[in-house]
ModelCIF file with pLDDT and N, C-alpha, C, O atoms, coordinates in Angstrom:
data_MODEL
#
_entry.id   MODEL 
#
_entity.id                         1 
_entity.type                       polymer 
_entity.pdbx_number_of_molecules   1 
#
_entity_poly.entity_id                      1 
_entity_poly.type                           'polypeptide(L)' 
_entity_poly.nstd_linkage                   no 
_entity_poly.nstd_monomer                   no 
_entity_poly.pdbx_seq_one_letter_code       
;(UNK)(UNK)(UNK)(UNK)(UNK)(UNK)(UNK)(UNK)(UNK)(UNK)(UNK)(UNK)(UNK)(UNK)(UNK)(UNK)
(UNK)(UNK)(UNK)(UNK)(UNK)(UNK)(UNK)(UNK)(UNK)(UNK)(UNK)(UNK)(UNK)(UNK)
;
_entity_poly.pdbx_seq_one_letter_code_can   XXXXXXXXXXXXXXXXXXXXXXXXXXXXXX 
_entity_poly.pdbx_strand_id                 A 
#
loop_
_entity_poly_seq.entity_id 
_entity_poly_seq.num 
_entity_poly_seq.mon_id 
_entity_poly_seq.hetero 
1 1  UNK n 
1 2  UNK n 
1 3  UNK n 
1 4  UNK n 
1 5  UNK n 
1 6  UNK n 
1 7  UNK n 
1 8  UNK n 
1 9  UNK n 
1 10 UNK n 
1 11 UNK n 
1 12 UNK n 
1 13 UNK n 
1 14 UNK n 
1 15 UNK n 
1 16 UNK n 
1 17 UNK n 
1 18 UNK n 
1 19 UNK n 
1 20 UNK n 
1 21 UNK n 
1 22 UNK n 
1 23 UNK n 
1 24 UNK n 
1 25 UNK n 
1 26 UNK n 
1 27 UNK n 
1 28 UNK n 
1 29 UNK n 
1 30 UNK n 
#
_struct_asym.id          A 
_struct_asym.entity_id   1 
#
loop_
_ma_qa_metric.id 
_ma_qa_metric.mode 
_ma_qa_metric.name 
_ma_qa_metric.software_group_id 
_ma_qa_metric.type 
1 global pLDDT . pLDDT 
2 local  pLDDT . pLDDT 
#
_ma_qa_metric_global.metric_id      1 
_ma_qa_metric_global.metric_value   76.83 
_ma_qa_metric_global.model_id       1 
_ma_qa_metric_global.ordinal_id     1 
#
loop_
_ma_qa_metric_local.label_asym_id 
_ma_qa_metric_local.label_comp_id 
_ma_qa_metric_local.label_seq_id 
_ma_qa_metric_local.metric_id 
_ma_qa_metric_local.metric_value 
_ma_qa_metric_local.model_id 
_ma_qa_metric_local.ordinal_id 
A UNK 1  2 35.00 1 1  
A UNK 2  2 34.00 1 2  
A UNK 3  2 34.00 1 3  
A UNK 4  2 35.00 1 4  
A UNK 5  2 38.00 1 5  
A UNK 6  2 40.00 1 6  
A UNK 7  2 48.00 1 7  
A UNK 8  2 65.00 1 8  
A UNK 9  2 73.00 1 9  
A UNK 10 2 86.00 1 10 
A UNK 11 2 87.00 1 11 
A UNK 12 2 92.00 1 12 
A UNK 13 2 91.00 1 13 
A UNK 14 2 92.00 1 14 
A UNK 15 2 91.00 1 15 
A UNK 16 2 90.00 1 16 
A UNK 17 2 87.00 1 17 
A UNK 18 2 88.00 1 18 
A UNK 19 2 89.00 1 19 
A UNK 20 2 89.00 1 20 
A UNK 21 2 90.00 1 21 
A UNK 22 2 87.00 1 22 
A UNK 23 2 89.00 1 23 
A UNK 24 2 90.00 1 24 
A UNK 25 2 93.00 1 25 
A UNK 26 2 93.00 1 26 
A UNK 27 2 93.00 1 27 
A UNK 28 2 94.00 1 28 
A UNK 29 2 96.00 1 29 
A UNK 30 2 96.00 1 30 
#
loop_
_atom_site.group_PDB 
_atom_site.id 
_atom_site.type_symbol 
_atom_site.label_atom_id 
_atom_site.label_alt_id 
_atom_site.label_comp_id 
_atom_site.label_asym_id 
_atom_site.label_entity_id 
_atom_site.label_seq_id 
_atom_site.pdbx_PDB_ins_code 
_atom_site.Cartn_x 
_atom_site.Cartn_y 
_atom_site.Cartn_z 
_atom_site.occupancy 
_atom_site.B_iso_or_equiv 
_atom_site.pdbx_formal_charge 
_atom_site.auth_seq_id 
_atom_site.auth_comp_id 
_atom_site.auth_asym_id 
_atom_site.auth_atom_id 
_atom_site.pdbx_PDB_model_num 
ATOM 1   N N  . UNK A 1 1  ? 89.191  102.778 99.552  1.00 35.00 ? 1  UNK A N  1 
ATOM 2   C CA . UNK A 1 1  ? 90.559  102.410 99.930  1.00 35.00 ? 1  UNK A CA 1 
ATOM 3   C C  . UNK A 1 1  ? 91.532  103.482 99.452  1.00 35.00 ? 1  UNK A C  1 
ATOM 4   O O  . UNK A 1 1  ? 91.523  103.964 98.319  1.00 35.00 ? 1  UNK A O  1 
ATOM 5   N N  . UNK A 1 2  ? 92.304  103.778 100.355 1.00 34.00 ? 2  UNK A N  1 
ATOM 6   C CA . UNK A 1 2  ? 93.340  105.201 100.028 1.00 34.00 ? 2  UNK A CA 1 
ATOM 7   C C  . UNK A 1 2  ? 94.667  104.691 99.670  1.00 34.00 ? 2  UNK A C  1 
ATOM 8   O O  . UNK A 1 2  ? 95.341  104.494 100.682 1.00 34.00 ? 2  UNK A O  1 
ATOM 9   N N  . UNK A 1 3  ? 95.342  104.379 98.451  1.00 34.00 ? 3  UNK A N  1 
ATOM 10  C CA . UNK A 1 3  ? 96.478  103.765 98.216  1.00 34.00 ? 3  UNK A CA 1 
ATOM 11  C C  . UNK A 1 3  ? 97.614  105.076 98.353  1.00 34.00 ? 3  UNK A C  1 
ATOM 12  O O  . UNK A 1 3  ? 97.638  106.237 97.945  1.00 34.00 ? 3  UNK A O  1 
ATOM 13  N N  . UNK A 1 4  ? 98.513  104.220 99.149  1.00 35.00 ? 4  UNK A N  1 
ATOM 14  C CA . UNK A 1 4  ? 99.522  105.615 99.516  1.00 35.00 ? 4  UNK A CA 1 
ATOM 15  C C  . UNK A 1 4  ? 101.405 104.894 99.238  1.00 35.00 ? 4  UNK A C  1 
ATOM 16  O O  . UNK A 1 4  ? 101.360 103.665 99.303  1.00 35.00 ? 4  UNK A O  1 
ATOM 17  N N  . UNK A 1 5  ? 102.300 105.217 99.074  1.00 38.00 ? 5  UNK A N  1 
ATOM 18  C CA . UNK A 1 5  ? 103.513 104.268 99.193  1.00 38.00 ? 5  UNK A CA 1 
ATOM 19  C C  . UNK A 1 5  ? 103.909 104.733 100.667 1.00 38.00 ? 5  UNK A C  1 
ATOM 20  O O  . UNK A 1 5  ? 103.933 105.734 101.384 1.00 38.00 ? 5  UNK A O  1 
ATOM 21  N N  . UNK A 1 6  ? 104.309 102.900 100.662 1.00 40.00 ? 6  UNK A N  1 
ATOM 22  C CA . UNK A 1 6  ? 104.856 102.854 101.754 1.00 40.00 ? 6  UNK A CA 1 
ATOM 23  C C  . UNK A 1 6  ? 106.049 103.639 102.668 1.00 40.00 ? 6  UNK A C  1 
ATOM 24  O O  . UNK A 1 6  ? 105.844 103.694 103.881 1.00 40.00 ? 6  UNK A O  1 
ATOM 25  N N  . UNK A 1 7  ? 107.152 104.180 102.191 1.00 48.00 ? 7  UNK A N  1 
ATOM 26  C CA . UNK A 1 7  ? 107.754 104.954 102.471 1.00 48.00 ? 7  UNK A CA 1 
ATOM 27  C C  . UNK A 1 7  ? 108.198 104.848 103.860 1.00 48.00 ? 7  UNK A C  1 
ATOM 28  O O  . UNK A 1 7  ? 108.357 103.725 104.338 1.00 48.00 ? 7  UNK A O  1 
ATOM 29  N N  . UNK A 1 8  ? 108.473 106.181 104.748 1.00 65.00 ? 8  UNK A N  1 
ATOM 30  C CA . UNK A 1 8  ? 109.065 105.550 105.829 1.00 65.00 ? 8  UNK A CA 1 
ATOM 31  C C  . UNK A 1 8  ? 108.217 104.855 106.916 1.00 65.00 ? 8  UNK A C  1 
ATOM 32  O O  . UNK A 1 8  ? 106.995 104.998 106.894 1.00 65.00 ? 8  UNK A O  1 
ATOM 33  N N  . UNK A 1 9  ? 108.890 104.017 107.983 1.00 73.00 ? 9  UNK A N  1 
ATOM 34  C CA . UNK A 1 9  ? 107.583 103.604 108.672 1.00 73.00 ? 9  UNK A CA 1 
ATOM 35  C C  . UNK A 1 9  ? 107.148 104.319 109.686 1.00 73.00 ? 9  UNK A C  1 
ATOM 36  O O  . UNK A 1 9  ? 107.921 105.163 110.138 1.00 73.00 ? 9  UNK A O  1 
ATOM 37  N N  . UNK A 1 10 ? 106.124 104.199 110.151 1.00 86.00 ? 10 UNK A N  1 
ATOM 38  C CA . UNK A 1 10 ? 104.927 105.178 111.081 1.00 86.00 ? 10 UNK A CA 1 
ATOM 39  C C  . UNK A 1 10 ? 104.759 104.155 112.579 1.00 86.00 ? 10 UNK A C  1 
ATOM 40  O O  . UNK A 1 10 ? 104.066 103.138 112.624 1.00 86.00 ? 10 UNK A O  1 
ATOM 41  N N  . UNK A 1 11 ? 105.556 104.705 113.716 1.00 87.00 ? 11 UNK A N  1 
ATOM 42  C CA . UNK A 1 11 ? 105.501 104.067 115.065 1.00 87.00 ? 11 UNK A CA 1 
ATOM 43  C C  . UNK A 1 11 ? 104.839 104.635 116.081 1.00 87.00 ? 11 UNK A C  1 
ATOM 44  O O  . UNK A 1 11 ? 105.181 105.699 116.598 1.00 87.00 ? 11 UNK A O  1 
ATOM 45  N N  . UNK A 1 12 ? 103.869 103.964 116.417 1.00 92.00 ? 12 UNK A N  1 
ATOM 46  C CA . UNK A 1 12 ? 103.300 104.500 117.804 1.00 92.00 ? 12 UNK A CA 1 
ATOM 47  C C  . UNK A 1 12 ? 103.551 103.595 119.080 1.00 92.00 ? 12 UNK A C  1 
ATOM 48  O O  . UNK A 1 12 ? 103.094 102.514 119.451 1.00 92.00 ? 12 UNK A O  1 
ATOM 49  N N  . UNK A 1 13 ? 104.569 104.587 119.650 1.00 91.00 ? 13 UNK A N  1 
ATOM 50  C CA . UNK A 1 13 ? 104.734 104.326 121.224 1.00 91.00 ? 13 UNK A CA 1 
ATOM 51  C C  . UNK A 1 13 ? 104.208 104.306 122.416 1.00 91.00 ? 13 UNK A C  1 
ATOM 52  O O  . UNK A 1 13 ? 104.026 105.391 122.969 1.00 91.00 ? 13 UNK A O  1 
ATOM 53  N N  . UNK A 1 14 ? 103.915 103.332 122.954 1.00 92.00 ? 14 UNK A N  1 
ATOM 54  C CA . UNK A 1 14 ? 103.247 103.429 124.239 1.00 92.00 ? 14 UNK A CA 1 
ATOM 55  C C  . UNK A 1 14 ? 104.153 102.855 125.390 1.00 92.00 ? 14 UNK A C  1 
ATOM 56  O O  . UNK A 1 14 ? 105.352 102.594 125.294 1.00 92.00 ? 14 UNK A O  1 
ATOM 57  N N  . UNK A 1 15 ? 103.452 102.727 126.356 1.00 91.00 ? 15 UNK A N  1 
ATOM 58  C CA . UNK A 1 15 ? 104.395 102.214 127.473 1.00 91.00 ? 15 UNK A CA 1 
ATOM 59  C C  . UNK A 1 15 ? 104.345 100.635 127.324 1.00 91.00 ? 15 UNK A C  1 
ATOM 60  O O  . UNK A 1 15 ? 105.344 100.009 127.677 1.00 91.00 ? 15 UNK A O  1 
ATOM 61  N N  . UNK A 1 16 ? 103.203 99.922  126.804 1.00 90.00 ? 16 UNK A N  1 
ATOM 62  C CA . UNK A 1 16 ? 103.777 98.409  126.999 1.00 90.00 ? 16 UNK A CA 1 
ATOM 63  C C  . UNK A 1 16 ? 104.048 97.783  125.624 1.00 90.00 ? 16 UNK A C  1 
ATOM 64  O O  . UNK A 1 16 ? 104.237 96.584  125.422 1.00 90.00 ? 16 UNK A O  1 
ATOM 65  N N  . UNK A 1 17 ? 104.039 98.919  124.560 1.00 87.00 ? 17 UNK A N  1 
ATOM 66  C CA . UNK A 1 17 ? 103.919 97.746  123.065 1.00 87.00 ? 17 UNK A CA 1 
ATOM 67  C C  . UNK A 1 17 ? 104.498 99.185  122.072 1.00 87.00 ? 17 UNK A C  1 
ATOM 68  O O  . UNK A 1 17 ? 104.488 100.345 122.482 1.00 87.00 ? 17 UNK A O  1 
ATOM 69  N N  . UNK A 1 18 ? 104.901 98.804  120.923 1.00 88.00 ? 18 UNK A N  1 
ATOM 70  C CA . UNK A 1 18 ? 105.407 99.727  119.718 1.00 88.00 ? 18 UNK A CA 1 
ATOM 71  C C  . UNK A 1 18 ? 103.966 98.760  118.420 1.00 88.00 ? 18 UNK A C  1 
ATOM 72  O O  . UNK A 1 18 ? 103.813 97.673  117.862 1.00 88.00 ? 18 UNK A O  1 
ATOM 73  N N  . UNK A 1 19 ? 103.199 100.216 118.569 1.00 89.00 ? 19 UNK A N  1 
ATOM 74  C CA . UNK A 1 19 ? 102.266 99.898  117.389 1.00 89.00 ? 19 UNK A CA 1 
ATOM 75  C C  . UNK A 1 19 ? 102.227 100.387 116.509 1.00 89.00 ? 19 UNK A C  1 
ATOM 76  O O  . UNK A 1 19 ? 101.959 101.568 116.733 1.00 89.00 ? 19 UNK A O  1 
ATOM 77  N N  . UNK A 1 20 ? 102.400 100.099 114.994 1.00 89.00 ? 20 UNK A N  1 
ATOM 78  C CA . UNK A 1 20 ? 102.721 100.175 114.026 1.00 89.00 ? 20 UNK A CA 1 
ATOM 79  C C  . UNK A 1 20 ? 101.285 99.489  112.451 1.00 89.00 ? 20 UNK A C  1 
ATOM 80  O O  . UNK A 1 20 ? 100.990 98.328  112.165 1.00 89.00 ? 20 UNK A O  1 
ATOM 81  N N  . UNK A 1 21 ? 100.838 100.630 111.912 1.00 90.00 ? 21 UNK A N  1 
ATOM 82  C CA . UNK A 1 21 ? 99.915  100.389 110.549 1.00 90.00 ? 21 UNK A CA 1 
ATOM 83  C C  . UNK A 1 21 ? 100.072 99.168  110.183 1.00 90.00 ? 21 UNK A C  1 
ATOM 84  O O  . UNK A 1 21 ? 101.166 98.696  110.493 1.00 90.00 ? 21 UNK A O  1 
ATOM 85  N N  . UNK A 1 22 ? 99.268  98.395  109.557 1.00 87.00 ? 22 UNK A N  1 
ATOM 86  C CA . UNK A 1 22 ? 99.220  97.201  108.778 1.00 87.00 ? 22 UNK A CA 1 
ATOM 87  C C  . UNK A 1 22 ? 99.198  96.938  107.433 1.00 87.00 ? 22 UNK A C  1 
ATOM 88  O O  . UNK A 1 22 ? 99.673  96.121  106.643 1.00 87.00 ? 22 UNK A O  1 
ATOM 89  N N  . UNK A 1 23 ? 98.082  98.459  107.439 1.00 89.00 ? 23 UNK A N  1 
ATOM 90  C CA . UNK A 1 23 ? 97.538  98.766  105.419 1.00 89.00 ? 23 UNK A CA 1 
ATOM 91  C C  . UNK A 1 23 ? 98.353  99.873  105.245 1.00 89.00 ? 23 UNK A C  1 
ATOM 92  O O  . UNK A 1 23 ? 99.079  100.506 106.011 1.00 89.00 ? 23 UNK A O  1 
ATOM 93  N N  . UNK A 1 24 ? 98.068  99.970  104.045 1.00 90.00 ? 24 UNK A N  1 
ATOM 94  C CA . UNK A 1 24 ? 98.329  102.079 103.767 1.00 90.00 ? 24 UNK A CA 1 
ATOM 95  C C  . UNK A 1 24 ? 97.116  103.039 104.123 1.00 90.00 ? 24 UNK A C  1 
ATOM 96  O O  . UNK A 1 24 ? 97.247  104.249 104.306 1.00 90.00 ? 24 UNK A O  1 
ATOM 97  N N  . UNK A 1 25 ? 95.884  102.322 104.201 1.00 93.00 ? 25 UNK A N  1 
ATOM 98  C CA . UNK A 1 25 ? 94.589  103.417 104.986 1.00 93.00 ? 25 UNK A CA 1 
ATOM 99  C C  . UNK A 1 25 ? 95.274  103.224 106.247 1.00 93.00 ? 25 UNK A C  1 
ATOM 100 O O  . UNK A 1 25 ? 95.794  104.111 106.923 1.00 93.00 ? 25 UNK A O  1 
ATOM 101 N N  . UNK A 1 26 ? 95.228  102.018 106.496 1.00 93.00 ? 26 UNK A N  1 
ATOM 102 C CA . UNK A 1 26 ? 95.523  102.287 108.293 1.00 93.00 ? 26 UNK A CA 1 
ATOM 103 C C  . UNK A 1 26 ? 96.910  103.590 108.752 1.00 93.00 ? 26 UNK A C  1 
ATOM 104 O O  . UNK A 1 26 ? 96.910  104.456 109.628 1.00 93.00 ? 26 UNK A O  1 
ATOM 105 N N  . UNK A 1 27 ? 97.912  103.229 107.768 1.00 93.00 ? 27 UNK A N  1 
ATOM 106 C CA . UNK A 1 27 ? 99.070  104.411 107.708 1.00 93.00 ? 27 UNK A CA 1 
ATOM 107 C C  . UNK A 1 27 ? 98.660  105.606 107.675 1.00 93.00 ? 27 UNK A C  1 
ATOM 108 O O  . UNK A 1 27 ? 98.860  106.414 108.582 1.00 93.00 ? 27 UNK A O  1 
ATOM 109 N N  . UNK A 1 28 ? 98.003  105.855 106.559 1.00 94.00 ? 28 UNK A N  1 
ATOM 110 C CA . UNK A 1 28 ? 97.268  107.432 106.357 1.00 94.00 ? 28 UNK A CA 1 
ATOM 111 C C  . UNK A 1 28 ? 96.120  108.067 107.450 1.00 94.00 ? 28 UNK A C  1 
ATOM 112 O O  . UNK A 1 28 ? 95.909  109.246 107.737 1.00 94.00 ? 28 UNK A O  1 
ATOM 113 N N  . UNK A 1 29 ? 95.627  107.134 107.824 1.00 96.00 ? 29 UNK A N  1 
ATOM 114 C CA . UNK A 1 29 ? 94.806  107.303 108.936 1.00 96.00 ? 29 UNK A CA 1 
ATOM 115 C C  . UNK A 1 29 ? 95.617  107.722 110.125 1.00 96.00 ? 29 UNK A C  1 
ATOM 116 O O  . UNK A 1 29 ? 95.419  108.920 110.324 1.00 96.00 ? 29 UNK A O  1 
ATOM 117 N N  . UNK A 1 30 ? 96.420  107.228 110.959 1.00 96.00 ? 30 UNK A N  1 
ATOM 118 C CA . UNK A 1 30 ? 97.446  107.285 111.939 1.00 96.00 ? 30 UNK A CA 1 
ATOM 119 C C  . UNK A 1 30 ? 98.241  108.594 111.618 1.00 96.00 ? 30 UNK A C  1 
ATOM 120 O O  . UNK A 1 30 ? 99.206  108.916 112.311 1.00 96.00 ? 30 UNK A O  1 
#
């Protein structure tokens, strides 16, 4: 598990939805 602070948030845009990390791996990953 990669503990990271949260800091600003991380948005991924698509055409039908705004997807956005859940964890901080999932953040760091993205």
């Amino acid at each position: 598990q990669l503990e990271m602070p949260v800091g600003d948030r991380i948005e991924i845009k698509t055409r039908k939805k705004l997807v956005e990390p859940r964890t901080a791996a999932q953040k760091a990953y993205v």
